[in-house]
Protein backbone atom coordinates (compact mmCIF):
# COMPACT_ATOMS: atom_id res chain seq x y z
CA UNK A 1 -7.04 9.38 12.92
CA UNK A 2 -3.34 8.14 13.34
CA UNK A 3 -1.96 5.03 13.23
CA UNK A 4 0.99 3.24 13.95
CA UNK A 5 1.81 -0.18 12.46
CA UNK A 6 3.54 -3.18 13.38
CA UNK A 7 7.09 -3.33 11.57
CA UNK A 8 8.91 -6.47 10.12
CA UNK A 9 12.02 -6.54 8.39
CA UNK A 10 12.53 -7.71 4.89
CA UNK A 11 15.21 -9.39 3.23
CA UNK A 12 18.32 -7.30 2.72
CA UNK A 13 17.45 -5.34 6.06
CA UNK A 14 14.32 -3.02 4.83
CA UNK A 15 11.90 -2.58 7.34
CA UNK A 16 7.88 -2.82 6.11
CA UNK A 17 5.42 -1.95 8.25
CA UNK A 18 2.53 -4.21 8.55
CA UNK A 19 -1.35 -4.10 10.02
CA UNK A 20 -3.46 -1.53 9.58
CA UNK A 21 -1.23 0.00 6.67
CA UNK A 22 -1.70 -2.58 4.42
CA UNK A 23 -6.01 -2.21 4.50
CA UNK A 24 -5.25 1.01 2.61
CA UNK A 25 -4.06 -0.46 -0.05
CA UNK A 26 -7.23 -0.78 -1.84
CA UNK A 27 -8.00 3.13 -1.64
CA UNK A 28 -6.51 6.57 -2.54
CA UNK A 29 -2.87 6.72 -1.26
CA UNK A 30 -1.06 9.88 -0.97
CA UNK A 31 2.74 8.94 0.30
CA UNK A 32 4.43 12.27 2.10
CA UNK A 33 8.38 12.56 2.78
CA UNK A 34 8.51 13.76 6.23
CA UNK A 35 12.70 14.38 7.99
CA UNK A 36 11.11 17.25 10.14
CA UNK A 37 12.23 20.33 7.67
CA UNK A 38 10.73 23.25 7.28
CA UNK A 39 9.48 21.75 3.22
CA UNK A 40 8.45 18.70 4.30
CA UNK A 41 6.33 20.17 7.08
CA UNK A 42 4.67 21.84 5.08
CA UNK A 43 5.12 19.19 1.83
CA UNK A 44 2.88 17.54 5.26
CA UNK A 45 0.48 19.94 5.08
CA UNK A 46 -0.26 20.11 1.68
CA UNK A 47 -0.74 16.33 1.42
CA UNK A 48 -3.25 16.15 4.47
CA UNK A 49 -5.31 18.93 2.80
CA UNK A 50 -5.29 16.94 -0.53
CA UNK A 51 -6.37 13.86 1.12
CA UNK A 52 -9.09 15.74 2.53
CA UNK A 53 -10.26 16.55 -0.64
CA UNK A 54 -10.05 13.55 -2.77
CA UNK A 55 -10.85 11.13 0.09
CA UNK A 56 -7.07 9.35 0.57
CA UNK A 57 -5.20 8.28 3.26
CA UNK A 58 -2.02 9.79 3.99
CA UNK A 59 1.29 7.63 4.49
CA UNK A 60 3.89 9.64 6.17
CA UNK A 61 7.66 8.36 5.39
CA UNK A 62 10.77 8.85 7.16
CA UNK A 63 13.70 7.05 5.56
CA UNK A 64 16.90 7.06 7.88
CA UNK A 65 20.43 5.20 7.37
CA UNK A 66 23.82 5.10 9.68
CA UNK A 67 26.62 5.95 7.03
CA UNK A 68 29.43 3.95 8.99
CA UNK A 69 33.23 5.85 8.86
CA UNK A 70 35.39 3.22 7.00
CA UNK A 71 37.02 0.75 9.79
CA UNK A 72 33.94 2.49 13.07
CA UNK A 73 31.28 -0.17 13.45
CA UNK A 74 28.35 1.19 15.82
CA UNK A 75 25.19 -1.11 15.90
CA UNK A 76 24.15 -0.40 18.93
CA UNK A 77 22.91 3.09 17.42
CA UNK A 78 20.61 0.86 14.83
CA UNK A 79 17.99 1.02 18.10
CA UNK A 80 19.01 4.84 18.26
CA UNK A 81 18.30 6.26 15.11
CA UNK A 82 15.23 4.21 14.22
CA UNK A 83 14.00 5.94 17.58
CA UNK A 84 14.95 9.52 16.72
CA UNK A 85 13.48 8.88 13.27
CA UNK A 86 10.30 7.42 14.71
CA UNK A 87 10.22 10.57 17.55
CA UNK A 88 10.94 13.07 14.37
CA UNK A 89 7.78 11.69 12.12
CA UNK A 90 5.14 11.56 15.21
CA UNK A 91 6.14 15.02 16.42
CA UNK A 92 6.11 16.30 12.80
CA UNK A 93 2.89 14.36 12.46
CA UNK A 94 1.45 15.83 15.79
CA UNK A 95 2.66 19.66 15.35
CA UNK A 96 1.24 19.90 11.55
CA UNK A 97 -1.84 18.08 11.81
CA UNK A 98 -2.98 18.56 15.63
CA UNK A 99 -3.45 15.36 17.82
CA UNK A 100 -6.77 13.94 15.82
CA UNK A 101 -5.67 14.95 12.24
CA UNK A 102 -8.60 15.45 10.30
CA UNK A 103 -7.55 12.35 7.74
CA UNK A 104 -6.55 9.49 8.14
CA UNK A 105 -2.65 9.39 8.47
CA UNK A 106 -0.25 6.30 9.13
CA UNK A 107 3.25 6.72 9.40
CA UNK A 108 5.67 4.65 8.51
CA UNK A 109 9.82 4.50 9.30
CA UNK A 110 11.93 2.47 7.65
CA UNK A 111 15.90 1.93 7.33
CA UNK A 112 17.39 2.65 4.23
CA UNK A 113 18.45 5.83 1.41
CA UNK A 114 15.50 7.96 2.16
CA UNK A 115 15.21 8.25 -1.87
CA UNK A 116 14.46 4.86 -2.16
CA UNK A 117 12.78 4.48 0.74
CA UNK A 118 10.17 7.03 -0.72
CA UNK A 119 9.71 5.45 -3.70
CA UNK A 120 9.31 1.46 -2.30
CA UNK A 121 6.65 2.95 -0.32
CA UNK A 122 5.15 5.32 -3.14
CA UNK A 123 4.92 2.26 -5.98
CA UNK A 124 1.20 2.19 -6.52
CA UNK A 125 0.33 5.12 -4.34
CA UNK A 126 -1.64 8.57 -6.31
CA UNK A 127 0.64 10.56 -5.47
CA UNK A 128 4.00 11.40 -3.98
CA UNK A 129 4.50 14.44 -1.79
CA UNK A 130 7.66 15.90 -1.05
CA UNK A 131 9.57 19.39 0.02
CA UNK A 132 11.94 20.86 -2.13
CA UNK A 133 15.04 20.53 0.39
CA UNK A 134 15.79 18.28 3.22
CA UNK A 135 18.21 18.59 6.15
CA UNK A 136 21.36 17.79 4.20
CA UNK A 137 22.90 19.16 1.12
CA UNK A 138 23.89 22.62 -0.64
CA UNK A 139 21.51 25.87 1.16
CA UNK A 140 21.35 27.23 -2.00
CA UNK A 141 20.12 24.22 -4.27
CA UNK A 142 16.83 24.68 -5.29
CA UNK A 143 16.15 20.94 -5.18
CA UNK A 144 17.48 18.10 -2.54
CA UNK A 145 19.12 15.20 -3.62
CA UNK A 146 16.23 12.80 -2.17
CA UNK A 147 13.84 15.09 -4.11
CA UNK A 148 15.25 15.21 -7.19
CA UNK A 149 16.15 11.46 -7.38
CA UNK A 150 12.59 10.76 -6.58
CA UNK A 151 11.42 13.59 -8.91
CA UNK A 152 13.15 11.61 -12.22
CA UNK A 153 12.12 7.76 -10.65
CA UNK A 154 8.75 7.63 -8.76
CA UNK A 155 6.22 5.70 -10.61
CA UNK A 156 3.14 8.15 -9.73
CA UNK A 157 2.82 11.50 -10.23
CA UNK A 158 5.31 14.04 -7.74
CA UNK A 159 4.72 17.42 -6.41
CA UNK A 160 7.18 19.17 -4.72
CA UNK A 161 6.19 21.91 -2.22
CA UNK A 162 8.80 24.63 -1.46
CA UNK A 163 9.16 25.74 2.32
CA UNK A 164 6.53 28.29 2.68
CA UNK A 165 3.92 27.09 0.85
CA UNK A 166 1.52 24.14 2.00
């Protein structure tokens, strides 16, 4: 079962979702990275079959953020890329775990570093779930930069699932 939850904004621009996400806070929570990549599809994958085992809910995270060019402001793409991120979770969502996913999923976009992002939303969660590269960075690190920040910072246990496994 899927859900999608009402969003408010906190202070300093942060977006939290609200609703229906906040009733799973009283049982298992396995948080999942999710930017559409190969690794985090199947970082995606691994965490629904998890949850299926231990009886969690899954949260799946996108974390997106405009990087302005010194002197260019462009607000009006605010609206933009909170839709593109929103599009990229539910289709990742949709195309890993089928249309009625087998556990119960909410997803969850928010504006800000994806690393931090990711760990906001994993602070009292079992487990964080992530792929070992992203979109961005060096092809031949063996770790992303969201990944490995989150790796040395999150407060719950990490595991990292390279593309290809899951």
């Amino acid at each position: 079962m899927t859900s999608d939850e009402g969003r408010g904004r906190e202070p300093g621009g942060q977006q939290q979702e609200r609703g229906q996400g906040q009733e799973a806070r009283g049982r298992r929570r396995i948080v999942v990275g999710v930017d559409g990549s190969p690794a985090s599809r199947a970082a995606l994958r691994w965490a629904a079959d998890q949850a299926a085992l231990t009886g969690a809910v899954v949260e799946a995270v996108t974390g997106w953020e405009f990087t302005p060019v010194y002197g260019w402001s462009v607000p009006s793409l605010d609206p933009e890329l909170a839709a593109a991120a929103e599009q990229t979770l539910t289709e990742s969502v949709r195309e890993v775990l089928g249309p009625e996913p087998a556990v119960e999923v909410h997803r969850c976009t928010a504006s800000g570093n994806a690393a931090q992002v990711l760990l906001d939303r994993a602070h009292g969660a079992d487990l964080l779930v992530l792929g070992n590269r992203g979109h961005g960075g060096f092809a031949g690190a063996l770790l992303g930069s969201v990944t490995q920040h989150c790796v040395h910072h999150a407060d719950c246990p990490v595991v990292v699932i390279p593309h290809g496994r899951g």
